[in-house]
C-alpha atoms as a PDB file:
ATOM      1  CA  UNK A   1     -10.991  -7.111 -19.850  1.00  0.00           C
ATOM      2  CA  UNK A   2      -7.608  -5.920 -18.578  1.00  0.00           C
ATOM      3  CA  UNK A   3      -6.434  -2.234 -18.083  1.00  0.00           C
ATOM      4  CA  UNK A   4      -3.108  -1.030 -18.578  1.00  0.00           C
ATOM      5  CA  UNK A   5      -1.041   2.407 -18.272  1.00  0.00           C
ATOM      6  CA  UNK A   6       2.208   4.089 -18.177  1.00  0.00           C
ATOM      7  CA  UNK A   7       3.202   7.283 -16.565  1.00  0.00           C
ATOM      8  CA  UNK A   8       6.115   9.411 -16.608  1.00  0.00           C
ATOM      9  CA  UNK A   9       5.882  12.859 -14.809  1.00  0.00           C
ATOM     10  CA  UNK A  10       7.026  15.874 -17.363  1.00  0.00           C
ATOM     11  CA  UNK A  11       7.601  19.677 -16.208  1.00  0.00           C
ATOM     12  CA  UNK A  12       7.592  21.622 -18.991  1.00  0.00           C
ATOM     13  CA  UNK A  13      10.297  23.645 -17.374  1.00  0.00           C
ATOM     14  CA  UNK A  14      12.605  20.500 -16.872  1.00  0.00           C
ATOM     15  CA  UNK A  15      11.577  18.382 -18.955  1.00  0.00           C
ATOM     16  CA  UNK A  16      11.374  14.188 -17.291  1.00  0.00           C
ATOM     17  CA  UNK A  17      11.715  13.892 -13.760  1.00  0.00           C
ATOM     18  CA  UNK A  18      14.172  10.957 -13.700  1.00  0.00           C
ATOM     19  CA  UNK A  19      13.705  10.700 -10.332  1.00  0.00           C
ATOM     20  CA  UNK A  20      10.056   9.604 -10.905  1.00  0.00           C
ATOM     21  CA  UNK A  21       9.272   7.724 -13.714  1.00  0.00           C
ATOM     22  CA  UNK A  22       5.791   6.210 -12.580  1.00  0.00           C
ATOM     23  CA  UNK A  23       4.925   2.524 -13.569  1.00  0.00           C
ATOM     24  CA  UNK A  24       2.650  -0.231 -15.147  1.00  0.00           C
ATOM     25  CA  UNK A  25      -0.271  -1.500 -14.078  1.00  0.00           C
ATOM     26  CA  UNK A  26      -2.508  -4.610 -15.170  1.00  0.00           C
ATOM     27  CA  UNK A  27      -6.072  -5.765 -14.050  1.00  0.00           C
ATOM     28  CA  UNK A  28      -7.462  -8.600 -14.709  1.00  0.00           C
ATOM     29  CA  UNK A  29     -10.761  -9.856 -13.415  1.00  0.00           C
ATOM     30  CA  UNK A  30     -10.184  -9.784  -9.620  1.00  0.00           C
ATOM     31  CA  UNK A  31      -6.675  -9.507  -9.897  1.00  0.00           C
ATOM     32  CA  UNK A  32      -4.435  -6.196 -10.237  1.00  0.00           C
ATOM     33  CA  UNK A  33      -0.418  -6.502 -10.591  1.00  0.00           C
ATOM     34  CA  UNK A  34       1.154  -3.148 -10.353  1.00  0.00           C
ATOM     35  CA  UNK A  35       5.551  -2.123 -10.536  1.00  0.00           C
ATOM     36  CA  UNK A  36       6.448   1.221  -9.824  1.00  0.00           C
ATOM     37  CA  UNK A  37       9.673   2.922  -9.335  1.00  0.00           C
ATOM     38  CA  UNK A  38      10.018   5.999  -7.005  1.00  0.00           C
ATOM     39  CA  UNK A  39      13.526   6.048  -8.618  1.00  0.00           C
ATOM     40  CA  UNK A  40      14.650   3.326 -11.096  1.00  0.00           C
ATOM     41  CA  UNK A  41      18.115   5.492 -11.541  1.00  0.00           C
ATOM     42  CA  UNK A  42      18.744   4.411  -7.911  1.00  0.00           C
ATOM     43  CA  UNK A  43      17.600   0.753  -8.587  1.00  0.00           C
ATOM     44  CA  UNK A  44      14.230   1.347  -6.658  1.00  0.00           C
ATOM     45  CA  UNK A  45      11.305  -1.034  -7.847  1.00  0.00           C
ATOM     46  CA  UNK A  46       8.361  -2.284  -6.451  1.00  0.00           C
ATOM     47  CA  UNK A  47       6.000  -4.871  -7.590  1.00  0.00           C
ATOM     48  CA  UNK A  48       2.458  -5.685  -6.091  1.00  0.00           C
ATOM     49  CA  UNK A  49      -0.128  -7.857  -6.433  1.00  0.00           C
ATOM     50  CA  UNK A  50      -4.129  -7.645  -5.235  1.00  0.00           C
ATOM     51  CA  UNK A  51      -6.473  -9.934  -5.132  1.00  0.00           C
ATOM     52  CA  UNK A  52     -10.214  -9.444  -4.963  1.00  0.00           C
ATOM     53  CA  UNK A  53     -11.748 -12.232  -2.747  1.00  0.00           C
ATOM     54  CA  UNK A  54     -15.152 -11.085  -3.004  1.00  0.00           C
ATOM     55  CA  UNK A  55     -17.077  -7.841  -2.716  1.00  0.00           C
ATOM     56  CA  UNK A  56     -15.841  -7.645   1.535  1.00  0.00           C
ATOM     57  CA  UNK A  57     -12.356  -9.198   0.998  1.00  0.00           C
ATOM     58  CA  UNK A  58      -8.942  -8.050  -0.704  1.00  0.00           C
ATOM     59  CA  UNK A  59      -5.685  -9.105  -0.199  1.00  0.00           C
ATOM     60  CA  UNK A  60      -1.826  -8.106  -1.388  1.00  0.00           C
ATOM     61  CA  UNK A  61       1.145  -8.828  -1.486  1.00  0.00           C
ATOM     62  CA  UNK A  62       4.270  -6.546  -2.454  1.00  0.00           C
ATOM     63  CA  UNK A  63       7.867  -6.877  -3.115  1.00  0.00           C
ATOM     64  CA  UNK A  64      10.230  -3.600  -2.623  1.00  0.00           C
ATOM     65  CA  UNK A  65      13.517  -3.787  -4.088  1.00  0.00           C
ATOM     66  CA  UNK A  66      16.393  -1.294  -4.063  1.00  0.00           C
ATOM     67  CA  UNK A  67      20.346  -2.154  -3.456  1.00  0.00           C
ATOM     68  CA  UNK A  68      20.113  -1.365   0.586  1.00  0.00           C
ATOM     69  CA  UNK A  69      17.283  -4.103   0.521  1.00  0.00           C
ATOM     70  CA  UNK A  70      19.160  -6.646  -1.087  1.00  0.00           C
ATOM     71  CA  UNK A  71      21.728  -6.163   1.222  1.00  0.00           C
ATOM     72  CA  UNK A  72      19.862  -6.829   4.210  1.00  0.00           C
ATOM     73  CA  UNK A  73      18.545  -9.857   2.921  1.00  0.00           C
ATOM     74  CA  UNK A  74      15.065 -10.583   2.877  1.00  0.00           C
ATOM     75  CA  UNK A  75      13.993  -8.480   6.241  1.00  0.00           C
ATOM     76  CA  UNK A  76      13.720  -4.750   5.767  1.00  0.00           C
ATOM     77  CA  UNK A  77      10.485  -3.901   3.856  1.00  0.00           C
ATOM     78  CA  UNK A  78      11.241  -6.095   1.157  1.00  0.00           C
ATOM     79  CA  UNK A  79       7.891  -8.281   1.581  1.00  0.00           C
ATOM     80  CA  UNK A  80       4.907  -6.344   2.763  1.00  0.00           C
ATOM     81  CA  UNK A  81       1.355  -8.542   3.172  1.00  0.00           C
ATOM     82  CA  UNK A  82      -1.780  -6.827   3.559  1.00  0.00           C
ATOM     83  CA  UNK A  83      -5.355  -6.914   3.192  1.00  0.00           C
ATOM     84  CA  UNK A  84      -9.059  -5.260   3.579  1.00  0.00           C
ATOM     85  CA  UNK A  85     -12.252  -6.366   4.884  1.00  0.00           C
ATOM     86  CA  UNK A  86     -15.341  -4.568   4.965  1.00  0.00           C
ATOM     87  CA  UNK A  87     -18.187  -5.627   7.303  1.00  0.00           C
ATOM     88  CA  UNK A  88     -20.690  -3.431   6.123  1.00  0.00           C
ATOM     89  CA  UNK A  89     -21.604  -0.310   3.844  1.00  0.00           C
ATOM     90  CA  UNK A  90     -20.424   1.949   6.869  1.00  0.00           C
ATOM     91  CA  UNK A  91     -17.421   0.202   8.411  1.00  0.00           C
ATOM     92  CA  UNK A  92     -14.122  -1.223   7.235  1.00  0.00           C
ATOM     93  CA  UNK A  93     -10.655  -2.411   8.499  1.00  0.00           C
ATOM     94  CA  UNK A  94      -7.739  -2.949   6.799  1.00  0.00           C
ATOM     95  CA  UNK A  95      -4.052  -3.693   7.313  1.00  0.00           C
ATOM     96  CA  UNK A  96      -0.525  -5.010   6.724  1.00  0.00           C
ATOM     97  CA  UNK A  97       2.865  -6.279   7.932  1.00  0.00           C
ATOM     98  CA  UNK A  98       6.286  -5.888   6.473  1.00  0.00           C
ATOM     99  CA  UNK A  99       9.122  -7.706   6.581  1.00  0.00           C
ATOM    100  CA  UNK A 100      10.588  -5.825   9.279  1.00  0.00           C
ATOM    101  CA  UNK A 101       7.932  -7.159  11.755  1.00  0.00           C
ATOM    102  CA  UNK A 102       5.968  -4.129  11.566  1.00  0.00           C
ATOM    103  CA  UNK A 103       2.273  -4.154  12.076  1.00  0.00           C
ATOM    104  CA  UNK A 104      -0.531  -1.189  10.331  1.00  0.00           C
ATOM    105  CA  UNK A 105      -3.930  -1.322  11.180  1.00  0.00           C
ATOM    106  CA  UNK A 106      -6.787   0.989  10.656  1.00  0.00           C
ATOM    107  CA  UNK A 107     -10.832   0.806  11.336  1.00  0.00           C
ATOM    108  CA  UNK A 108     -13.078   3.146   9.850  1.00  0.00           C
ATOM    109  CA  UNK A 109     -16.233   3.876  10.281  1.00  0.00           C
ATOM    110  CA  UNK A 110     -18.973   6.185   8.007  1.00  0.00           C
ATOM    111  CA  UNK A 111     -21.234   7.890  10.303  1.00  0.00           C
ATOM    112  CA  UNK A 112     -22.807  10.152   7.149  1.00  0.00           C
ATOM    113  CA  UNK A 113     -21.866  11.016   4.179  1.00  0.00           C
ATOM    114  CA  UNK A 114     -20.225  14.010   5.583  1.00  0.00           C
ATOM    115  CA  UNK A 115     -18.664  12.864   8.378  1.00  0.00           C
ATOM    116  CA  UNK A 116     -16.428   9.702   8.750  1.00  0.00           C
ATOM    117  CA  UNK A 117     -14.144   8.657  11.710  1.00  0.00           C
ATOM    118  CA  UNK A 118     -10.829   6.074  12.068  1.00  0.00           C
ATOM    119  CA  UNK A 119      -8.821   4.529  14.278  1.00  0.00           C
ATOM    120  CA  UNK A 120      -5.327   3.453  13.327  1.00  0.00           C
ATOM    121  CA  UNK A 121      -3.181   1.063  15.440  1.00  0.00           C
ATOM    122  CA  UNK A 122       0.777  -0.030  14.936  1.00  0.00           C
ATOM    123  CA  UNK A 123       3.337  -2.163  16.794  1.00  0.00           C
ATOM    124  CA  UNK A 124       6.433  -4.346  15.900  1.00  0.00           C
ATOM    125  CA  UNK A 125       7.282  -8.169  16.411  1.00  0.00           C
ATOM    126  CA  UNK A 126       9.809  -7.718  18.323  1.00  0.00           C
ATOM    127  CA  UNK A 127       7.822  -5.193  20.914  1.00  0.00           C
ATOM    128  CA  UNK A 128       4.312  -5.635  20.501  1.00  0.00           C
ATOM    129  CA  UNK A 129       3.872  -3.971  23.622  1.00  0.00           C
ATOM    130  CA  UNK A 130       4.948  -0.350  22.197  1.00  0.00           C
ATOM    131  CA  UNK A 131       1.743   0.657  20.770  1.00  0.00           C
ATOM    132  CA  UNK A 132       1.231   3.766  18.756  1.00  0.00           C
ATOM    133  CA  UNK A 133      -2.355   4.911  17.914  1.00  0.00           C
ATOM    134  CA  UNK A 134      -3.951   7.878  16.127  1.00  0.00           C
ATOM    135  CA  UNK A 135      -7.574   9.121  15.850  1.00  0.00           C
ATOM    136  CA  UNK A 136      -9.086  11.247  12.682  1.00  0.00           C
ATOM    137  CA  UNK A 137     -11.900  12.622  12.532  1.00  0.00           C
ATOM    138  CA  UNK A 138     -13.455  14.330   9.041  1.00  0.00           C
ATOM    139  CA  UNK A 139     -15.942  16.376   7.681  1.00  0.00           C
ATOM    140  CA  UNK A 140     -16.420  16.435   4.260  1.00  0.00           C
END
């Protein structure tokens, strides 16, 4: 059975935000398709797509649009591929690439269920050498 929604934020003092008018989303089975607009005045859209593999494995794909993008051509962050895999109940990793060569990756690991721990790594095509990294730690 699929699942469906819209959204549209409303302030009661200001009525619509025009700036955010929220999306559409579909699931089907394993598969999810999601577009969203941060600002569809501005010609913003995004459109996604997830598959469930199995119970471990997801993957996506996504499509940003907006006038700048189109511009540039297909590089930018027009196409982002990504995907999750979780080895067991306590650890996971997960990550993408855009179209811009850059490169997200994150490992986290559940030592309770109070306390959980990740790692997140990123780089670029064109230096893969320049490494940033960050560390979180949380309590719950």
């Amino acid at each position: 059975m699929g699942s469906s929604g819209i959204n549209a934020e409303y302030m009661a003092s200001s009525g619509i935000n025009a700036e955010y008018m929220g999306g559409l989303q579909y699931a089907q089975g394993s598969n999810t398709f999601a577009l969203k607009s941060s600002n569809p005045l501005n010609q913003q859209v995004s459109l996604s797509f997830l598959r469930s593999i199995n119970s471990d494995f997801s993957a996506a794909l996504g499509v940003n649009y907006s006038p700048d993008a189109a511009k540039d051509g297909c590089g930018g962050n027009m196409f982002n591929v990504g995907g999750s895999y979780n080895f067991d109940a306590k650890s996971s990793i997960n990550g993408f690439v855009t179209g811009a060569g850059s490169i997200r990756a994150k490992y986290a690991y559940a030592f309770s269920k109070r306390m959980n721990a990740s790692a997140q790594f990123g780089t670029t095509i064109s230096d893969p050498f320049s490494i940033s990294t960050g560390f979180r730690l949380a309590f719950n």
